[in-house]
Protein backbone atom coordinates (compact mmCIF):
# COMPACT_ATOMS: atom_id res chain seq x y z
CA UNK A 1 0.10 -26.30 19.22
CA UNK A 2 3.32 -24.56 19.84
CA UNK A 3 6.68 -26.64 20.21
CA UNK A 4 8.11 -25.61 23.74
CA UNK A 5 6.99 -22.38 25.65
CA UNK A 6 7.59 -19.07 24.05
CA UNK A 7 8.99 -16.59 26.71
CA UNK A 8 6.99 -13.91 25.93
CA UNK A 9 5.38 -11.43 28.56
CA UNK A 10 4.19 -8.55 26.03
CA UNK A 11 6.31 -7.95 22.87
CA UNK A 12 3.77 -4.69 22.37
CA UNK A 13 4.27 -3.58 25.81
CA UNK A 14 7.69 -4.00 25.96
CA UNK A 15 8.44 -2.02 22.25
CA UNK A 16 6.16 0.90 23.68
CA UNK A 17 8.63 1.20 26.62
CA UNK A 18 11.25 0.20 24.54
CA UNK A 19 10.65 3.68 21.79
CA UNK A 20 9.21 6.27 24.82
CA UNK A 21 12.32 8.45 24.02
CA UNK A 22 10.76 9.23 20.92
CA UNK A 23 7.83 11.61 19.65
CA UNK A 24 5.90 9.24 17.51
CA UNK A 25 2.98 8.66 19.15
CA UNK A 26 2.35 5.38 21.01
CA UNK A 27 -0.91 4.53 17.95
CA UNK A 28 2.13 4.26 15.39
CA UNK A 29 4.91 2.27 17.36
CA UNK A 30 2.07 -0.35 18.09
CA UNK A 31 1.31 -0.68 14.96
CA UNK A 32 4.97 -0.77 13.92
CA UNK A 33 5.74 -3.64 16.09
CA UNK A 34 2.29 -5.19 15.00
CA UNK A 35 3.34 -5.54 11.80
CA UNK A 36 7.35 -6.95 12.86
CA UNK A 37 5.35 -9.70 14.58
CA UNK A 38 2.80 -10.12 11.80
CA UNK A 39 6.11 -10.64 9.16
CA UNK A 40 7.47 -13.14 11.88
CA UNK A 41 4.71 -15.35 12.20
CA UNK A 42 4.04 -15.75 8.23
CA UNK A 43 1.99 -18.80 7.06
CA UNK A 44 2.82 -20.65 10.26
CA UNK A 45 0.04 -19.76 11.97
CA UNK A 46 -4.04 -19.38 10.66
CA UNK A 47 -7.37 -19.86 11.70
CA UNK A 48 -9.58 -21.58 9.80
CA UNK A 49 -12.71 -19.50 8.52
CA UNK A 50 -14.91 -22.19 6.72
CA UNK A 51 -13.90 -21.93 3.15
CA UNK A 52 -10.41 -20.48 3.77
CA UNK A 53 -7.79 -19.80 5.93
CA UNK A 54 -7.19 -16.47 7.67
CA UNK A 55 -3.40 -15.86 8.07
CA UNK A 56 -1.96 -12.69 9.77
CA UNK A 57 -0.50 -10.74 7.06
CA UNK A 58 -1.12 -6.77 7.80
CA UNK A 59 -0.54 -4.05 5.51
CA UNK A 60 -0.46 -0.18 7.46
CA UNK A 61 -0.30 3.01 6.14
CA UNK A 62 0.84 5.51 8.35
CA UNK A 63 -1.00 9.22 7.69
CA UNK A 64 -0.41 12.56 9.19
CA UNK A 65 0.27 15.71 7.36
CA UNK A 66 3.72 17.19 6.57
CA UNK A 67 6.30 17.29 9.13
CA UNK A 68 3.84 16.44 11.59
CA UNK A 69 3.62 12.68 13.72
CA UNK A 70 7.26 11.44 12.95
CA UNK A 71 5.98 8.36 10.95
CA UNK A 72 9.36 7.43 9.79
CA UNK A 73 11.24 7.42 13.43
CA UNK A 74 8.03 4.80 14.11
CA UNK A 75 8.78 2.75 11.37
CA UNK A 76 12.20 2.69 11.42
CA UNK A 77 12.78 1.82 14.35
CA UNK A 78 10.61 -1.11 14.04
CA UNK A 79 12.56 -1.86 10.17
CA UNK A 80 15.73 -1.91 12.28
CA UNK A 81 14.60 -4.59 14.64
CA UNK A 82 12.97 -6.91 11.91
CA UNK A 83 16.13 -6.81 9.61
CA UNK A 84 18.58 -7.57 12.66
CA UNK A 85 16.21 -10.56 13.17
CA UNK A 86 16.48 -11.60 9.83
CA UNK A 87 20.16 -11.38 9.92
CA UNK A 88 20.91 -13.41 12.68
CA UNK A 89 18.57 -15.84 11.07
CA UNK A 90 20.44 -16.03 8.18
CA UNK A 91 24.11 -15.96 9.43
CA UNK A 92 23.28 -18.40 12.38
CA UNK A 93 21.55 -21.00 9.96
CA UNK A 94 18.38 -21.05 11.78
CA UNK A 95 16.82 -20.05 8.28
CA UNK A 96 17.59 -19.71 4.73
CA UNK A 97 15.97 -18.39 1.66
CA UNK A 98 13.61 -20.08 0.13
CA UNK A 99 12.72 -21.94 3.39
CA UNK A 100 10.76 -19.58 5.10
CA UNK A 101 13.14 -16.66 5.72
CA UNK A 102 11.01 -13.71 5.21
CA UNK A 103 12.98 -11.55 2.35
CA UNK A 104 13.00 -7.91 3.56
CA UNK A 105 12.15 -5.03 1.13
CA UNK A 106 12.90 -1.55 1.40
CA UNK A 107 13.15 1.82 -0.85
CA UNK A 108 12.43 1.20 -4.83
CA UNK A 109 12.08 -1.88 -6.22
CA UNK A 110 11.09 -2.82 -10.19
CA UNK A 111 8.10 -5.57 -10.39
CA UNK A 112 10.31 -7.91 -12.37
CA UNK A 113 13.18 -8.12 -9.49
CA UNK A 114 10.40 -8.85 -6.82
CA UNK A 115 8.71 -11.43 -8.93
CA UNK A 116 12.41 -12.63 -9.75
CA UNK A 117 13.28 -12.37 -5.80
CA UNK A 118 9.75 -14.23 -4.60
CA UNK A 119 10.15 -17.54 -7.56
CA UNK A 120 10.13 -20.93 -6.12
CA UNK A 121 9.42 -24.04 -7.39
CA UNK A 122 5.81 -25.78 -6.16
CA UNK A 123 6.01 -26.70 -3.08
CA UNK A 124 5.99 -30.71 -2.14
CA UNK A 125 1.96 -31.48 -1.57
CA UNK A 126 3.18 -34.88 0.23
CA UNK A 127 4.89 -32.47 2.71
CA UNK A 128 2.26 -31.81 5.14
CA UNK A 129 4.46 -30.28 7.73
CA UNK A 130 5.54 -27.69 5.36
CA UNK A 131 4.07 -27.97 2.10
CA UNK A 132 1.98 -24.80 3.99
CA UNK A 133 4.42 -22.41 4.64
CA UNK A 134 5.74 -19.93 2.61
CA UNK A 135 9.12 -20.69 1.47
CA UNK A 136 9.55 -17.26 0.51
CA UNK A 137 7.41 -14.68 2.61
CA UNK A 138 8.20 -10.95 1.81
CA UNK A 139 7.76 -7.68 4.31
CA UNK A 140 7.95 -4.51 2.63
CA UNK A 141 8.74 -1.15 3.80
CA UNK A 142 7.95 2.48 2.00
CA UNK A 143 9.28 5.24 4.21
CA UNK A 144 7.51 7.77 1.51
CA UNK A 145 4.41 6.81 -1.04
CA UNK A 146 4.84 9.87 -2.91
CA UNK A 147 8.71 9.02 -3.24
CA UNK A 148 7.47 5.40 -4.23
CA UNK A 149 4.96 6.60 -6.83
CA UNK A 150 7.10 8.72 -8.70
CA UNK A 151 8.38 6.60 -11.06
CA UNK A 152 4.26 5.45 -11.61
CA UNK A 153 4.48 3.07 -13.98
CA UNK A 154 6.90 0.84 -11.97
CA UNK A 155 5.23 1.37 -8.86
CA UNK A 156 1.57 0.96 -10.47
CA UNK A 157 2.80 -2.34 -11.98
CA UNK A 158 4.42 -3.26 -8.82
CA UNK A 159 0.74 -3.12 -6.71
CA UNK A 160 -0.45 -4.99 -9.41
CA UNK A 161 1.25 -7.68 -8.13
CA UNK A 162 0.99 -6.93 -4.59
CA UNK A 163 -3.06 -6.62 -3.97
CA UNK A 164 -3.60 -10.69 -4.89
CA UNK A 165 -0.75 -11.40 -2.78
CA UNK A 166 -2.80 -9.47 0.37
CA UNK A 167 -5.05 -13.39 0.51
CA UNK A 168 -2.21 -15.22 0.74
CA UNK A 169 -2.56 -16.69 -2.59
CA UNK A 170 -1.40 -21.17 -1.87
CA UNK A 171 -0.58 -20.01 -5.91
CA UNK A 172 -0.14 -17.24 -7.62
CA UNK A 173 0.79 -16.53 -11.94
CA UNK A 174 1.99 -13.36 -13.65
CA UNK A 175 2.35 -13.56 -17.30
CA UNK A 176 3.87 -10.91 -19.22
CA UNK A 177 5.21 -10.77 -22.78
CA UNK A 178 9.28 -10.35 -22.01
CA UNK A 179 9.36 -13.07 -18.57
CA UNK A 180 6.30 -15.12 -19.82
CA UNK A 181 4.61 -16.65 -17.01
CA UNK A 182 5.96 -16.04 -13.24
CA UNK A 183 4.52 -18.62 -10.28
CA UNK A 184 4.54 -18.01 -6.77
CA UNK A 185 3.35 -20.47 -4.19
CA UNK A 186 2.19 -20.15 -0.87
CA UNK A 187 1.86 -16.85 -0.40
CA UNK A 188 2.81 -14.23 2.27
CA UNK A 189 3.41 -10.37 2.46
CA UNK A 190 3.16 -8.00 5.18
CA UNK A 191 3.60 -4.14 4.22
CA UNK A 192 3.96 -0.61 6.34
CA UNK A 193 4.47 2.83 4.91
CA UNK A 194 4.00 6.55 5.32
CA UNK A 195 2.39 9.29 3.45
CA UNK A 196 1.00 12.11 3.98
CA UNK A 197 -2.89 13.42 3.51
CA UNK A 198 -1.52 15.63 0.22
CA UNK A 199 -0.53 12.66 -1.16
CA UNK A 200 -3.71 10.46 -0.90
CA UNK A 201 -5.61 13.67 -2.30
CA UNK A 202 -3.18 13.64 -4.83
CA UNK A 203 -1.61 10.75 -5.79
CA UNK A 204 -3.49 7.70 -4.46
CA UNK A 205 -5.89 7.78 -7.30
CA UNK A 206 -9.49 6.59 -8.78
CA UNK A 207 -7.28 3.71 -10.11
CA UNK A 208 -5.91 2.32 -6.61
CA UNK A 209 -8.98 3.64 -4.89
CA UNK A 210 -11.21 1.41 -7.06
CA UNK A 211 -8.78 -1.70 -6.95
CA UNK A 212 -8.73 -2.65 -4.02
CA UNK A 213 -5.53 -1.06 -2.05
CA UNK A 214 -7.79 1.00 0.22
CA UNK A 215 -9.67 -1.86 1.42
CA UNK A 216 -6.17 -4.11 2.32
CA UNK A 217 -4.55 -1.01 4.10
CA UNK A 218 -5.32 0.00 7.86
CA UNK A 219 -4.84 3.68 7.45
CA UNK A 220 -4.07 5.72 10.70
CA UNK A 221 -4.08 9.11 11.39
CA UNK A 222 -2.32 11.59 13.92
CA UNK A 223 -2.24 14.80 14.10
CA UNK A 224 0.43 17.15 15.48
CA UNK A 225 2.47 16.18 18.13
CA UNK A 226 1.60 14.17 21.26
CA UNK A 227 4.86 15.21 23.14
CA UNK A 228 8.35 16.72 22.45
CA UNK A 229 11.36 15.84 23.43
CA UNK A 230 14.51 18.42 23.33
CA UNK A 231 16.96 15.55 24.69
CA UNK A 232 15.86 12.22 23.84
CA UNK A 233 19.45 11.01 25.07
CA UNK A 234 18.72 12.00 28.21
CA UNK A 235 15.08 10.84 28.58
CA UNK A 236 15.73 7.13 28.69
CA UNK A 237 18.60 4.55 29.79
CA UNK A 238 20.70 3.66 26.77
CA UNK A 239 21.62 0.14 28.86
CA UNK A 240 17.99 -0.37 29.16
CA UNK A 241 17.12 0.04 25.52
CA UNK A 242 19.65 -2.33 24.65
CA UNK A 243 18.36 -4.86 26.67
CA UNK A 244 14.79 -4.43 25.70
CA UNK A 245 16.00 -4.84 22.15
CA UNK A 246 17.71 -7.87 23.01
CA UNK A 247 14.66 -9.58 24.88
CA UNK A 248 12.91 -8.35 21.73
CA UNK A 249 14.50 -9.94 19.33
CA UNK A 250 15.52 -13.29 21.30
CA UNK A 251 11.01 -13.39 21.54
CA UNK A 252 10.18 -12.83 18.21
CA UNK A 253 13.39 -15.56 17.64
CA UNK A 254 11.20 -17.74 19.58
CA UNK A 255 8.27 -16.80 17.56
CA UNK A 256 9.42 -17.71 14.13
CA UNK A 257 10.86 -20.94 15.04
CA UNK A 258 8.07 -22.62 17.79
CA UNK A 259 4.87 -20.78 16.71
CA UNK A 260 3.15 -23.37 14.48
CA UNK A 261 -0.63 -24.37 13.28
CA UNK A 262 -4.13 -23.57 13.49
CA UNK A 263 -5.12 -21.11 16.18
CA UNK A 264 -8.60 -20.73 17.76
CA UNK A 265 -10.94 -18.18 18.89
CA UNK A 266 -12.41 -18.39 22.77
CA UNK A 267 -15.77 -18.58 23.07
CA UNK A 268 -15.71 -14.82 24.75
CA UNK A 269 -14.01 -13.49 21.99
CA UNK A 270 -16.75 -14.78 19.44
CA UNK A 271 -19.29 -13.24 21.98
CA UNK A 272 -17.51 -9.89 20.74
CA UNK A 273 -16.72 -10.45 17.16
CA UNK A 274 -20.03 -12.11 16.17
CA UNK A 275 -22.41 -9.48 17.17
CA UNK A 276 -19.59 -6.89 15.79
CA UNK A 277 -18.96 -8.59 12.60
CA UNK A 278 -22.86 -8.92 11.95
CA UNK A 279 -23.97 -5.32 12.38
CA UNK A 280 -21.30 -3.77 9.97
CA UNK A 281 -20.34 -0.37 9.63
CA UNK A 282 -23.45 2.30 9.87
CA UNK A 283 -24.60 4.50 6.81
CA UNK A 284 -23.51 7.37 8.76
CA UNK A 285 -19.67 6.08 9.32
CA UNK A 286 -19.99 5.20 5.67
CA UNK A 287 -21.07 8.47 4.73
CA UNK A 288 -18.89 10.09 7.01
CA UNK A 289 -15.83 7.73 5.08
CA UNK A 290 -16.62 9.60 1.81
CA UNK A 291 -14.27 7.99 -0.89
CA UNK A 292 -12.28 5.49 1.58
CA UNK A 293 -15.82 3.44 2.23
CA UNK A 294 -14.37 0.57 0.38
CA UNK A 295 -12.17 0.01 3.49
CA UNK A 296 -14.83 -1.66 5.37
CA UNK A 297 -15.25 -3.98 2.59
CA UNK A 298 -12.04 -5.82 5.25
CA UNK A 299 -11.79 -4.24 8.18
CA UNK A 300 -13.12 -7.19 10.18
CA UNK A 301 -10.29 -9.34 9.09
CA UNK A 302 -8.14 -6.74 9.90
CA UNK A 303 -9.81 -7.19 13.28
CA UNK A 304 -8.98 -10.53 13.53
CA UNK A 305 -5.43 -10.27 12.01
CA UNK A 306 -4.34 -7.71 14.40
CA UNK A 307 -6.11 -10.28 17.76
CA UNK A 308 -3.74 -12.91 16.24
CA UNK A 309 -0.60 -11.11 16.53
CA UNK A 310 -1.72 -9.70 19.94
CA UNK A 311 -2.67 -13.33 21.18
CA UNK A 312 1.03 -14.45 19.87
CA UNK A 313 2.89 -11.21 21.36
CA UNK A 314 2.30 -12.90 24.47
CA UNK A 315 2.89 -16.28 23.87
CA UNK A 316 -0.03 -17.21 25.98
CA UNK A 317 -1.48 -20.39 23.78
CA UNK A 318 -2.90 -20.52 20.12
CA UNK A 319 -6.26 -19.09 21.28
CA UNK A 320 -7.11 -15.61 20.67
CA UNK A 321 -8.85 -14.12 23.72
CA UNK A 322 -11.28 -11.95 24.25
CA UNK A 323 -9.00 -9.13 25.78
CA UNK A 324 -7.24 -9.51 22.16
CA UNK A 325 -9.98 -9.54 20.11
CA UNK A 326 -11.15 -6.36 21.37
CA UNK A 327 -7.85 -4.53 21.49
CA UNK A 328 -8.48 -5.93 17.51
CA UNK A 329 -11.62 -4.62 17.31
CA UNK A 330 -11.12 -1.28 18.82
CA UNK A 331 -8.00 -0.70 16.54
CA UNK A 332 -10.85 -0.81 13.64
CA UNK A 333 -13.15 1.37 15.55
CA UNK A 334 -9.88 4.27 15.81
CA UNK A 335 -9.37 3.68 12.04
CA UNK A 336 -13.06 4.27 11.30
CA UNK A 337 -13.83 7.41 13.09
CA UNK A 338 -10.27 8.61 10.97
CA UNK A 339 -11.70 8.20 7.91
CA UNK A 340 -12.98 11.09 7.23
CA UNK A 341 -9.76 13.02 8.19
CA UNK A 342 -7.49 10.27 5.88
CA UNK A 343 -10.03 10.38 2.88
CA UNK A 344 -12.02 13.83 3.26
CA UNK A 345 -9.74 15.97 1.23
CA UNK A 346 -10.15 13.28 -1.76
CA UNK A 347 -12.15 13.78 -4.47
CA UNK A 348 -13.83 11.74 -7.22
CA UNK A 349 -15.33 12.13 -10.42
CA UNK A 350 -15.88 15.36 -11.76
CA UNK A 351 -14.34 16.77 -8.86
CA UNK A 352 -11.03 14.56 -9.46
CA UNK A 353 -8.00 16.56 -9.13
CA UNK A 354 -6.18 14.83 -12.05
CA UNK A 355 -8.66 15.21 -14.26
CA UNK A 356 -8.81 19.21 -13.15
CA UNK A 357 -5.29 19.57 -14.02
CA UNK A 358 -5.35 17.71 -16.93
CA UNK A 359 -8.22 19.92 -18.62
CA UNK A 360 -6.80 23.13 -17.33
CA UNK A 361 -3.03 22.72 -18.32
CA UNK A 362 -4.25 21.39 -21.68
CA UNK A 363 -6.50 24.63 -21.92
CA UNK A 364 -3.64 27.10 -21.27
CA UNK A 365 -1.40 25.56 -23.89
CA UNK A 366 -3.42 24.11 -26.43
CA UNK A 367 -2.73 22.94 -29.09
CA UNK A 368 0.46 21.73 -28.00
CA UNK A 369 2.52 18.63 -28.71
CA UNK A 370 1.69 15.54 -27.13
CA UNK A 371 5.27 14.98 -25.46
CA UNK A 372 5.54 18.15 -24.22
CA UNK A 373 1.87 18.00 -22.66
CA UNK A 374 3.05 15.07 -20.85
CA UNK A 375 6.07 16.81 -19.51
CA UNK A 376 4.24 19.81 -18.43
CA UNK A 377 1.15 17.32 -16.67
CA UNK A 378 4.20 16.03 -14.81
CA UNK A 379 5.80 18.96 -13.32
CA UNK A 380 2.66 20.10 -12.25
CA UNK A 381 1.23 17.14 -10.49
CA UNK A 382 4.07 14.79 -10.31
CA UNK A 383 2.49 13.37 -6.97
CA UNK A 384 -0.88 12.36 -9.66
CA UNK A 385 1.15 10.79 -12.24
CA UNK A 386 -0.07 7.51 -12.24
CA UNK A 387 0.37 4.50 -14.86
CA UNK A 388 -2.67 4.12 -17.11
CA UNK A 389 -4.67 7.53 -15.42
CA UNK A 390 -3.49 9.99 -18.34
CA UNK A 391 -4.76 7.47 -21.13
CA UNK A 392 -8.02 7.07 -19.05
CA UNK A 393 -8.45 10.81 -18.22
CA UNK A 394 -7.45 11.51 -22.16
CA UNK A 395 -10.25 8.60 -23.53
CA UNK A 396 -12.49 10.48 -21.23
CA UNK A 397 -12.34 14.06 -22.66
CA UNK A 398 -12.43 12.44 -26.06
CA UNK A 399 -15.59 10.52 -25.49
CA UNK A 400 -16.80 14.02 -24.63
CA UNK A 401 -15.76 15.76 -27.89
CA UNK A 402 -13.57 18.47 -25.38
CA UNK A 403 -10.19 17.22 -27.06
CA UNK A 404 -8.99 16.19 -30.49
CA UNK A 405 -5.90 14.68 -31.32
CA UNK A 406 -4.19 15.12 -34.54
CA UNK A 407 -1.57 13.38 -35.58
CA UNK A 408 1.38 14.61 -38.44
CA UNK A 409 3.70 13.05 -40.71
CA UNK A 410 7.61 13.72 -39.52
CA UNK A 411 11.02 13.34 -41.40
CA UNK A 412 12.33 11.32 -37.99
CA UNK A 413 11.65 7.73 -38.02
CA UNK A 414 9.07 6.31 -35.62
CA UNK A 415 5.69 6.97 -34.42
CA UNK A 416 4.64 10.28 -35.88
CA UNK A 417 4.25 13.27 -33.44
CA UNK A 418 0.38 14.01 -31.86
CA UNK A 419 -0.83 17.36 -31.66
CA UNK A 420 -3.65 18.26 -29.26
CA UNK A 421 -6.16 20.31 -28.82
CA UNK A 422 -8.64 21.84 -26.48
CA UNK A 423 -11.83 21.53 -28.27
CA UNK A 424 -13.87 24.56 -25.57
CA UNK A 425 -16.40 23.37 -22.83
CA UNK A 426 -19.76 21.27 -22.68
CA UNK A 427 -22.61 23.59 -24.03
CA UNK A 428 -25.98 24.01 -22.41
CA UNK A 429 -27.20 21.28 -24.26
CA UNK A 430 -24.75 18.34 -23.21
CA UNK A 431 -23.00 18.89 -26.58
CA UNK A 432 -19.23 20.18 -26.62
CA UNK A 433 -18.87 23.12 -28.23
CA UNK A 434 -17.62 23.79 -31.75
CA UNK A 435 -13.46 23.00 -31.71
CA UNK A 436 -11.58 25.73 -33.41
CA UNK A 437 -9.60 23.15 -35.82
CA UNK A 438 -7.63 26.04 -37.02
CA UNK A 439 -5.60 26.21 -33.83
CA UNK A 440 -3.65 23.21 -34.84
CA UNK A 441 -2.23 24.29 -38.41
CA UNK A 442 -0.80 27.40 -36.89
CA UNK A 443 0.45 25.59 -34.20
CA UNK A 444 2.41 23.26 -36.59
CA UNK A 445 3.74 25.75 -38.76
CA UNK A 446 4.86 27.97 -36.12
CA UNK A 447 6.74 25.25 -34.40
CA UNK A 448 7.99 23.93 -37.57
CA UNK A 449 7.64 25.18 -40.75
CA UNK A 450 8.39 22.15 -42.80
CA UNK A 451 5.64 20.59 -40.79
CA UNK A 452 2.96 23.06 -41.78
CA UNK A 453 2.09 20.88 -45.22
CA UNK A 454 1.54 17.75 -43.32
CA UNK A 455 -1.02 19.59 -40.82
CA UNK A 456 -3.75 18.25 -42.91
CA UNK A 457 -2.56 14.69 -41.70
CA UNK A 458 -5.67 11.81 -40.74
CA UNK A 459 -6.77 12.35 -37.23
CA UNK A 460 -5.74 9.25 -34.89
């Protein structure tokens, strides 16, 4: 039950009149504030769903196309409220690290500083007031997932961490060879960020689409602009806003400190989610999803995340009604019919844009040094870089005799140089045609004459 009464008329309500000066539509400031409340809460609150708990982490991605929807003025505005909160935490003692103050991250950060940031030692299992809570929650924050992704090894190691976390993990290891073995206990992180429908045909990815990322986000969509506004200084009461910040924060105050235990679900709102939750998506919504059908692998716990914070924005009781669980519901039902906008560009398998670029930039310049064919791939298609797709896409033409890689001996110490080589296309017959071997030599000696004796080296 909650300690005290929580003063809360509508936290959503009150952040939709709060950003009205603004252009971003209404669907991205709730969601923005959805999330602020659903890093507030943490581990504090759950409902119990048989074999585990439900807490009400949320990740969002907001999507619209270039220029268009003003994603970031949603989410920063929301960012600026959160991290005041956090602040006043801290400085006022309410909350320290490592004792359920949510750390706050924003921009680029490596894998090995977050898993440095998040340690803690195991929590006190004799401590049932707090042994559940996580001492060190984290919210995170990408204003751009192209900008985010282009350093793709970093960020590809960094959501390696991140999808396990999505559960709630009570524990958590991640062993490498230079930290040895990282733990993390009780679990907790809430995410937001913005793209753009380029980048998620471009850079999200067979290896993020297939690992589970798509399923954890709740992608949505806008398009163009619902309203413009020439003067925004003049459109709403700077007094006003100021005191519907302060009301907001002094709520979700209230929030972190009295909002406690298991909640419930009214037997009205079961009467909603049960029949929903049973029938599942149809074949045509999944057909219509195209590659993003792995999202509705979660979308009903996304349901019943989103009816949790909605429930708590209020500060009505721990019950989630029925009015919440379908506001919850119909959030899911928005996302699904944007599917095919968010994911329709994106395509898979032999239609995969990496893979495309890959084969034809190798084909142009073939044979070519390895190094430089990597430095080429990247200007390209820097928004496709990702870690661990250029060995998979380069195992793949391989496998089907299209490219041969040769490597040669070098006066320079350290791995010796790779040449490769387009090989030609598939034949009729499923067989790859003949590779014109002769390509390479030439290649070697014209680049370096003192290499062209060594172009007879073993092929890797």
């Amino acid at each position: 039950m909650l300690r005290g009464i929580i003063e809360v008329s509508d936290l959503v309500d009150e952040y939709l009149q709060y950003s009205k000066s603004q252009e971003a539509p209404d669907l991205y400031h709730r969601a923005a504030i959805i999330w602020v409340i659903s890093s507030v809460l943490g581990r504090r609150v759950w409902i119990h769903r048989g074999h585990y708990r439900c807490y009400p982490n949320l990740w969002f991605t907001l999507v619209s196309d270039a220029g268009e929807g003003r994603k970031s003025t949603a989410t920063d505005s929301a960012a600026v409220i959160l991290e005041g909160l956090l602040e006043e935490l801290k400085e006022t003692g309410m909350a320290t690290e490592g004792q359920g103050l949510p750390l706050f991250y924003t921009g680029n950060i490596t894998p090995e500083k977050f898993l440095e940031n998040q340690d803690c030692p195991c929590p006190d299992p004799h401590d049932y007031e707090h042994g559940e809570e996580a001492q060190k929650p984290a919210c995170m924050y990408i204003d751009d997932m192209q900008a985010f992704f282009a350093r793709f090894e970093r960020a590809s190691a960094l959501t390696d961490i991140m999808l396990p976390l999505w559960s709630s993990k009570a524990s958590w290891a991640n062993e490498t060879k230079t930290r040895g073995c990282d733990y993390l206990y009780n679990t907790y992180l809430t995410f937001i960020s913005n793209t753009t429908r380029d980048w998620i045909e471009n850079g999200l990815g067979q290896r993020l689409m297939q690992g589970g990322w798509v399923s954890r986000c709740i992608f949505l969509y806008h398009s163009g602009r619902t309203k413009r506004i020439a003067f925004p200084e003049d459109f709403a009461d700077e007094v006003e806003r100021r005191d519907l910040r302060a009301r907001m924060v002094i709520k979700l105050r209230n929030l972190f400190l009295q909002a406690r235990g298991p909640m419930v679900i009214s037997p009205e709102a079961k009467e909603l989610f049960g029949p929903w939750y049973n029938q599942g998506p149809s074949q045509d919504e999944k057909r219509a999803a195209g590659t993003g059908v792995s999202w509705y692998n979660r979308y009903n716990d996304h349901a019943l995340r989103i009816a949790m914070c909605l429930s708590l924005s209020r500060g009505l009781s721990m019950e989630v009604t029925a009015e919440d669980m379908r506001k919850g519901i119909d959030m899911m039902m928005l996302c699904s019919s944007q599917l095919p906008m968010v994911f329709g560009r994106l395509r898979t398998g032999d239609e995969d844009p990496y893979s495309h670029r890959f084969m034809h930039t190798l084909r142009e310049h073939s044979p070519i040094y390895e190094s430089e064919f990597k430095k080429l791939l990247a200007v390209y298609t820097p928004q496709a870089k990702m870690y661990g797709q250029y060995e998979e896409t380069k195992t793949m033409f391989k496998e089907l005799g299209m490219l041969k890689s040769k490597r040669v001996k070098s006066e320079k110490k350290g791995r010796p140089p790779t040449i490769l080589s387009w090989t030609g296309e598939l034949s009729p017959n499923g067989k790859p045609s003949a590779p014109e071997t002769d390509q390479i030599d030439q290649h070697i000696a014209s680049s370096d004459p003192q290499k062209a004796d060594s172009a007879t080296a073993p092929e890797a």
